[in-house]
N, C-alpha and C. Protein backbone atom coordinates (compact mmCIF):
# COMPACT_ATOMS: atom_id res chain seq x y z
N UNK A 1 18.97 -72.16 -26.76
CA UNK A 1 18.72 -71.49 -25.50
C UNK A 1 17.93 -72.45 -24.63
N UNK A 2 18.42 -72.86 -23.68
CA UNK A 2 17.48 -73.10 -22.37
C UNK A 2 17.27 -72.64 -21.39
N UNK A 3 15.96 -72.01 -21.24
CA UNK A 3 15.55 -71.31 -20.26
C UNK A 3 15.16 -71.72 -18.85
N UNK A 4 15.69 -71.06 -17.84
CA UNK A 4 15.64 -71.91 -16.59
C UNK A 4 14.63 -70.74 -15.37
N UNK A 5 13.87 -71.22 -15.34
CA UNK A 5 12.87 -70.44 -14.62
C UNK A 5 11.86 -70.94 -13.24
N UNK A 6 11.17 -70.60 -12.72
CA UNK A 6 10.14 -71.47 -12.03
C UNK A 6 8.71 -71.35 -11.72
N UNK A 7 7.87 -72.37 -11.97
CA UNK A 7 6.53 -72.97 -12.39
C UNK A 7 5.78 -71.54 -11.86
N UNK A 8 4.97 -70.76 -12.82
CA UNK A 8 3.85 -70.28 -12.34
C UNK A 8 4.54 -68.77 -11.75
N UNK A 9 5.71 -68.20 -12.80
CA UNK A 9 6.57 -67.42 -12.73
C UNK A 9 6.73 -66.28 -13.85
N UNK A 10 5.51 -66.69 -14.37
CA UNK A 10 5.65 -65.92 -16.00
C UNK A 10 6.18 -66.52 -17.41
N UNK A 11 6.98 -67.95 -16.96
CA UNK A 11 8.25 -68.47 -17.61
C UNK A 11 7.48 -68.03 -19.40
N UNK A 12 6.46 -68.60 -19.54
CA UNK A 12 5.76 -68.32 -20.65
C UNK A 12 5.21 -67.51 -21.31
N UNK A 13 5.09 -66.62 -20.64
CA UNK A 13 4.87 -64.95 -20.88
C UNK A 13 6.15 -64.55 -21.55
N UNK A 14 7.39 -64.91 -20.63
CA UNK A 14 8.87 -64.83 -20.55
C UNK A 14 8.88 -64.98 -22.53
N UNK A 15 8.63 -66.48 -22.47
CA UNK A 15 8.92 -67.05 -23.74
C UNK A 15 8.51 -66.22 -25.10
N UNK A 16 7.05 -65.71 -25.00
CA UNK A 16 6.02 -65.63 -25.74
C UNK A 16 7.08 -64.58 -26.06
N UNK A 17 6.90 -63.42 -25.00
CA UNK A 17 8.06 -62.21 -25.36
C UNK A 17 9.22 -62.48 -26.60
N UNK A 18 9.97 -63.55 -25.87
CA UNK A 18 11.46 -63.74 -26.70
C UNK A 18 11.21 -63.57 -28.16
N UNK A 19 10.26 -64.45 -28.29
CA UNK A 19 10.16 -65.34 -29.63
C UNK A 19 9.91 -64.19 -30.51
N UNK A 20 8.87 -63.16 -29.95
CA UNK A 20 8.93 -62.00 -30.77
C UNK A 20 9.43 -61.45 -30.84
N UNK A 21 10.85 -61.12 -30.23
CA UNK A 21 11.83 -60.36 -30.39
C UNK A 21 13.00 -60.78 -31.36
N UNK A 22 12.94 -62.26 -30.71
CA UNK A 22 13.63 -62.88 -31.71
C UNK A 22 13.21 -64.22 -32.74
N UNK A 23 12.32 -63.94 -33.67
CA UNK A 23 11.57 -64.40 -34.24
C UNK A 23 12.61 -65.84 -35.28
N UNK A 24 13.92 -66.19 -35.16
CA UNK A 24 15.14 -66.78 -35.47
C UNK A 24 14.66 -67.94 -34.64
N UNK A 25 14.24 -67.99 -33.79
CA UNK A 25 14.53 -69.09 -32.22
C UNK A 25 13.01 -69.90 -33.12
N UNK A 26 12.80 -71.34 -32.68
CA UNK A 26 11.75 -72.02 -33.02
C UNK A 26 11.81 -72.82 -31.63
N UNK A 27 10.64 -72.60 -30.63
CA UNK A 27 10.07 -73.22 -29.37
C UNK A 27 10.05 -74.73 -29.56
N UNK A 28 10.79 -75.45 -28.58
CA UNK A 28 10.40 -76.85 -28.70
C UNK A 28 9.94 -77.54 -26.94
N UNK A 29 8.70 -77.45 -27.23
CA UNK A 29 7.98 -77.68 -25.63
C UNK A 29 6.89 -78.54 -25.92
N UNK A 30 6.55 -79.13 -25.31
CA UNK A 30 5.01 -79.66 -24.81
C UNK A 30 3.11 -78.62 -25.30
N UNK A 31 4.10 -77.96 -25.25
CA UNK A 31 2.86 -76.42 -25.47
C UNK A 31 2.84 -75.86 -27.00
N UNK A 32 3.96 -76.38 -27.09
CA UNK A 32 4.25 -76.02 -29.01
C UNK A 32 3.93 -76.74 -30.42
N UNK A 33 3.95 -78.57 -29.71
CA UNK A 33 3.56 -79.50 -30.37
C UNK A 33 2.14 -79.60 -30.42
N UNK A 34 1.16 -79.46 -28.96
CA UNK A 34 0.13 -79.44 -29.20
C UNK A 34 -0.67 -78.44 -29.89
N UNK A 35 0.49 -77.11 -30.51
CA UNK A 35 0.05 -75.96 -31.41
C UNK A 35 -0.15 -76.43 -32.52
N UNK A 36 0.71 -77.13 -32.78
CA UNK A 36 1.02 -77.84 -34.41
C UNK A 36 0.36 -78.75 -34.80
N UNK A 37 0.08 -79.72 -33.90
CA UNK A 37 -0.84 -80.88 -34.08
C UNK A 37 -2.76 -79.72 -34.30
N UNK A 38 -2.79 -79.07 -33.39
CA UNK A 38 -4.07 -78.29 -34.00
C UNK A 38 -4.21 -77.61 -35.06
N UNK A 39 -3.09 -76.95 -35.44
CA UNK A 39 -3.14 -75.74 -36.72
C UNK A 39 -3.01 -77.23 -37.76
N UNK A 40 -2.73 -78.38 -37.45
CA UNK A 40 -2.75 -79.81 -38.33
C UNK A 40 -3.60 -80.35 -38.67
N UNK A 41 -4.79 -79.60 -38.22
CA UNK A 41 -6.27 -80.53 -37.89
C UNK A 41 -6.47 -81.74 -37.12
N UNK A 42 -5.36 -82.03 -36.46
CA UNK A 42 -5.78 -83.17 -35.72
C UNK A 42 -6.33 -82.97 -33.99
N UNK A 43 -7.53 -83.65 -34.02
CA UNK A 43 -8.68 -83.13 -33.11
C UNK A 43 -8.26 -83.84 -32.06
N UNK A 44 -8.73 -82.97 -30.79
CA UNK A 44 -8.63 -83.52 -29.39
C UNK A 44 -9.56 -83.56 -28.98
N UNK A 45 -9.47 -84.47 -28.12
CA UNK A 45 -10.80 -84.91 -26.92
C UNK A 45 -10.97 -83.80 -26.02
N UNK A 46 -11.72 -83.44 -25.11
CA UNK A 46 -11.80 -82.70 -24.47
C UNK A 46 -10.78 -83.12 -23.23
N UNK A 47 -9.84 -82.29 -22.32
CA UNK A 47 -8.97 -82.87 -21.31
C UNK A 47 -9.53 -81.59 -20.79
N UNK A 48 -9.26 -82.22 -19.28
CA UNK A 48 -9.46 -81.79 -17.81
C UNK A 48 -8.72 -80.67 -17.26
N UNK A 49 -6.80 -81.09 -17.39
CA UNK A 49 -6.03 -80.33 -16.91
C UNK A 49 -4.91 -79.85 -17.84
N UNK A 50 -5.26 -78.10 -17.79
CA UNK A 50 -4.63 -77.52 -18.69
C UNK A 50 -3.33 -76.97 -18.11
N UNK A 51 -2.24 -77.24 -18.88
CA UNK A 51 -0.84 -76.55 -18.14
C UNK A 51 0.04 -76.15 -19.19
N UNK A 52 0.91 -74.70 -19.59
CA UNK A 52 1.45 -74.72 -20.28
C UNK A 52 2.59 -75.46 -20.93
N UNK A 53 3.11 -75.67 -19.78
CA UNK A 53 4.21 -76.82 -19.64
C UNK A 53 4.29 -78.20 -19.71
N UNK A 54 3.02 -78.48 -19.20
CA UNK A 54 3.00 -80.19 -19.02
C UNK A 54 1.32 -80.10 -19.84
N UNK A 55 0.53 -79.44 -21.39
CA UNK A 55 -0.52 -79.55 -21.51
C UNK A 55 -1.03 -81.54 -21.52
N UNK A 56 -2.09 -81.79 -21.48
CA UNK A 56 -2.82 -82.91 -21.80
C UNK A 56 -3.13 -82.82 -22.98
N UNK A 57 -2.82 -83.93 -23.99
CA UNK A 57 -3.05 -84.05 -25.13
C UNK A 57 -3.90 -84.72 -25.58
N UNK A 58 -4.47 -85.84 -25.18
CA UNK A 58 -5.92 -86.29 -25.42
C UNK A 58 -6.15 -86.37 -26.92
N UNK A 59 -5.37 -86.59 -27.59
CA UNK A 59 -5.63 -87.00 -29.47
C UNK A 59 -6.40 -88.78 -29.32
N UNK A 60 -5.88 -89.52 -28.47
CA UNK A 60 -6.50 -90.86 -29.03
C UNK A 60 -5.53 -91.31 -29.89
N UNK A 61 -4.10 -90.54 -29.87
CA UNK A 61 -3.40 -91.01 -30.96
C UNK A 61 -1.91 -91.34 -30.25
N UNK A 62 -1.86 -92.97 -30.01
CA UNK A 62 -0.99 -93.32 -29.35
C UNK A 62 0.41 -92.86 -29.15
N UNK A 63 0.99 -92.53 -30.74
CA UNK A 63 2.31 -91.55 -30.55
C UNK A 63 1.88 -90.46 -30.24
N UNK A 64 1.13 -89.89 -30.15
CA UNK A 64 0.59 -88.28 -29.23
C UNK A 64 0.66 -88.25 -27.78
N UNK A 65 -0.24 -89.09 -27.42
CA UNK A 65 -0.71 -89.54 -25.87
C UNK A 65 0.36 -89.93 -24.97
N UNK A 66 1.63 -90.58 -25.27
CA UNK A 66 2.47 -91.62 -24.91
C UNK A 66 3.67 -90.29 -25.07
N UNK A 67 3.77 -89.57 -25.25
CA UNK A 67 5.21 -88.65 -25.94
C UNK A 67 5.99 -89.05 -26.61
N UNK A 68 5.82 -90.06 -27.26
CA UNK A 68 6.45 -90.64 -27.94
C UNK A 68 7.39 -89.11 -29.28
N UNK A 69 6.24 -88.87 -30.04
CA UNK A 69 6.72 -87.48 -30.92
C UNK A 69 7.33 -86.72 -30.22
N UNK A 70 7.38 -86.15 -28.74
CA UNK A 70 8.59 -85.46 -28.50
C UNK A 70 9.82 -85.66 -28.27
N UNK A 71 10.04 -86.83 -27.99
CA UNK A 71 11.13 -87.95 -28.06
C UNK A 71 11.87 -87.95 -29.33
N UNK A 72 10.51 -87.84 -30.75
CA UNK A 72 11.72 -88.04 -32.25
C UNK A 72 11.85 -87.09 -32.16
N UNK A 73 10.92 -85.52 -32.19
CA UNK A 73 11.45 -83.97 -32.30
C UNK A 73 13.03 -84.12 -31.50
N UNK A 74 12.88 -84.35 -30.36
CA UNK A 74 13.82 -84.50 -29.72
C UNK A 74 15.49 -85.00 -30.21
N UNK A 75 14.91 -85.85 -30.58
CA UNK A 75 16.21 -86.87 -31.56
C UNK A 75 16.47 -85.81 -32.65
N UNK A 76 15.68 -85.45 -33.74
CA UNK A 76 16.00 -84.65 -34.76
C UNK A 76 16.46 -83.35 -34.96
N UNK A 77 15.89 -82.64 -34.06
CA UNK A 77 16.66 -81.60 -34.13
C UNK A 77 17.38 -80.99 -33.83
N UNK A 78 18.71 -81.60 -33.52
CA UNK A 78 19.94 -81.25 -33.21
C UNK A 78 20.59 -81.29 -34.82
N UNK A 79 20.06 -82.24 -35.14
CA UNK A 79 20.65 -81.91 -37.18
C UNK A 79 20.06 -81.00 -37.86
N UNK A 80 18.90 -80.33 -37.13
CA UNK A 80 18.35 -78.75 -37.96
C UNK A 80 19.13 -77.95 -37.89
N UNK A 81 19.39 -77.36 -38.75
CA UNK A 81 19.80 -76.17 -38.68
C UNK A 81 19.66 -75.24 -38.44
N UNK A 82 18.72 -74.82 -36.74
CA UNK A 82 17.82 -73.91 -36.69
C UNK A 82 18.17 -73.65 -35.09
N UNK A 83 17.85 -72.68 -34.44
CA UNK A 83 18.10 -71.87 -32.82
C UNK A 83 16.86 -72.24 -32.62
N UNK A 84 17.14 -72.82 -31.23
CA UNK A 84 15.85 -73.64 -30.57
C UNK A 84 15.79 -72.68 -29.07
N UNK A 85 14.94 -72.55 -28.94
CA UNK A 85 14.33 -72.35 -27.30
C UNK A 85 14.00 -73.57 -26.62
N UNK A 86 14.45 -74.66 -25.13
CA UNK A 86 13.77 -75.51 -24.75
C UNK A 86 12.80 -75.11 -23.61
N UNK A 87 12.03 -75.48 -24.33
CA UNK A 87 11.11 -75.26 -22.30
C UNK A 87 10.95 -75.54 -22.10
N UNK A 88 10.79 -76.06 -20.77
CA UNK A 88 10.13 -77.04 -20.10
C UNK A 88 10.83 -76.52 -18.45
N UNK A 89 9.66 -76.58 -17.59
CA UNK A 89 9.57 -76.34 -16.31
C UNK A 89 9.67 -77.39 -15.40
N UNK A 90 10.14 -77.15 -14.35
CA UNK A 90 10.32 -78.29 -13.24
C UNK A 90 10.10 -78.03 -11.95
C-alpha cells in the first residue's frame, strides 16, 4: 500500500489507524526506523526538529544519520514476504 496524502493532514493518525485494523501491513517510513533503532537501545542525541515524516535522527551513527539503512530496508524488502505500508509525505 502507498498512501498518498498531504503534510499536516492527519496522514499519520490515518496510518496509526490502518495498522490496527490491519495489523498484516508492517510500516516502512522514516518514523518507523527511528522506532526500532530505540526499542534497539540505540541512543540519540538530543535533535531540534521533530517531524513524523522526515524525523531527525541524531544517533552519531553514520549509516543512521546519512539514510543510508533506509536505502538497504528499501532494497530488501521487496523479497519479504510481507504487506508493507509506504509513507512518506511530500
Amino acid at each position: 500500500v502507498v498512501a498518498v496524502a498531504l503534510p499536516d493532514e492527519g496522514t499519520f493518525a490515518w496510518l496509526d489507524e490502518f495498522l490496527e485494523r490491519n495489523p498484516r501491513f508492517v510500516e516502512l517510513s522514516d518514523r518507523k526506523i527511528l522506532e526500532w533503532a530505540m526499542q534497539s537501545g540505540v541512543w540519540k542525541h538530543k535533535t531540534y526538529r521533530s517531524c513524523n515524516d522526515k524525523p531527525e535522527f541524531g544517533f552519531e551513527l553514520p549509516s543512521m544519520d546519512d539514510f543510508s539503512l533506509r536505502r538497504v530496508i528499501n532494497s530488501i524488502a521487496p523479497v519479504m514476504p510481507r504487506h508493507y505500508v509506504v509513507m512518506e509525505v511530500k
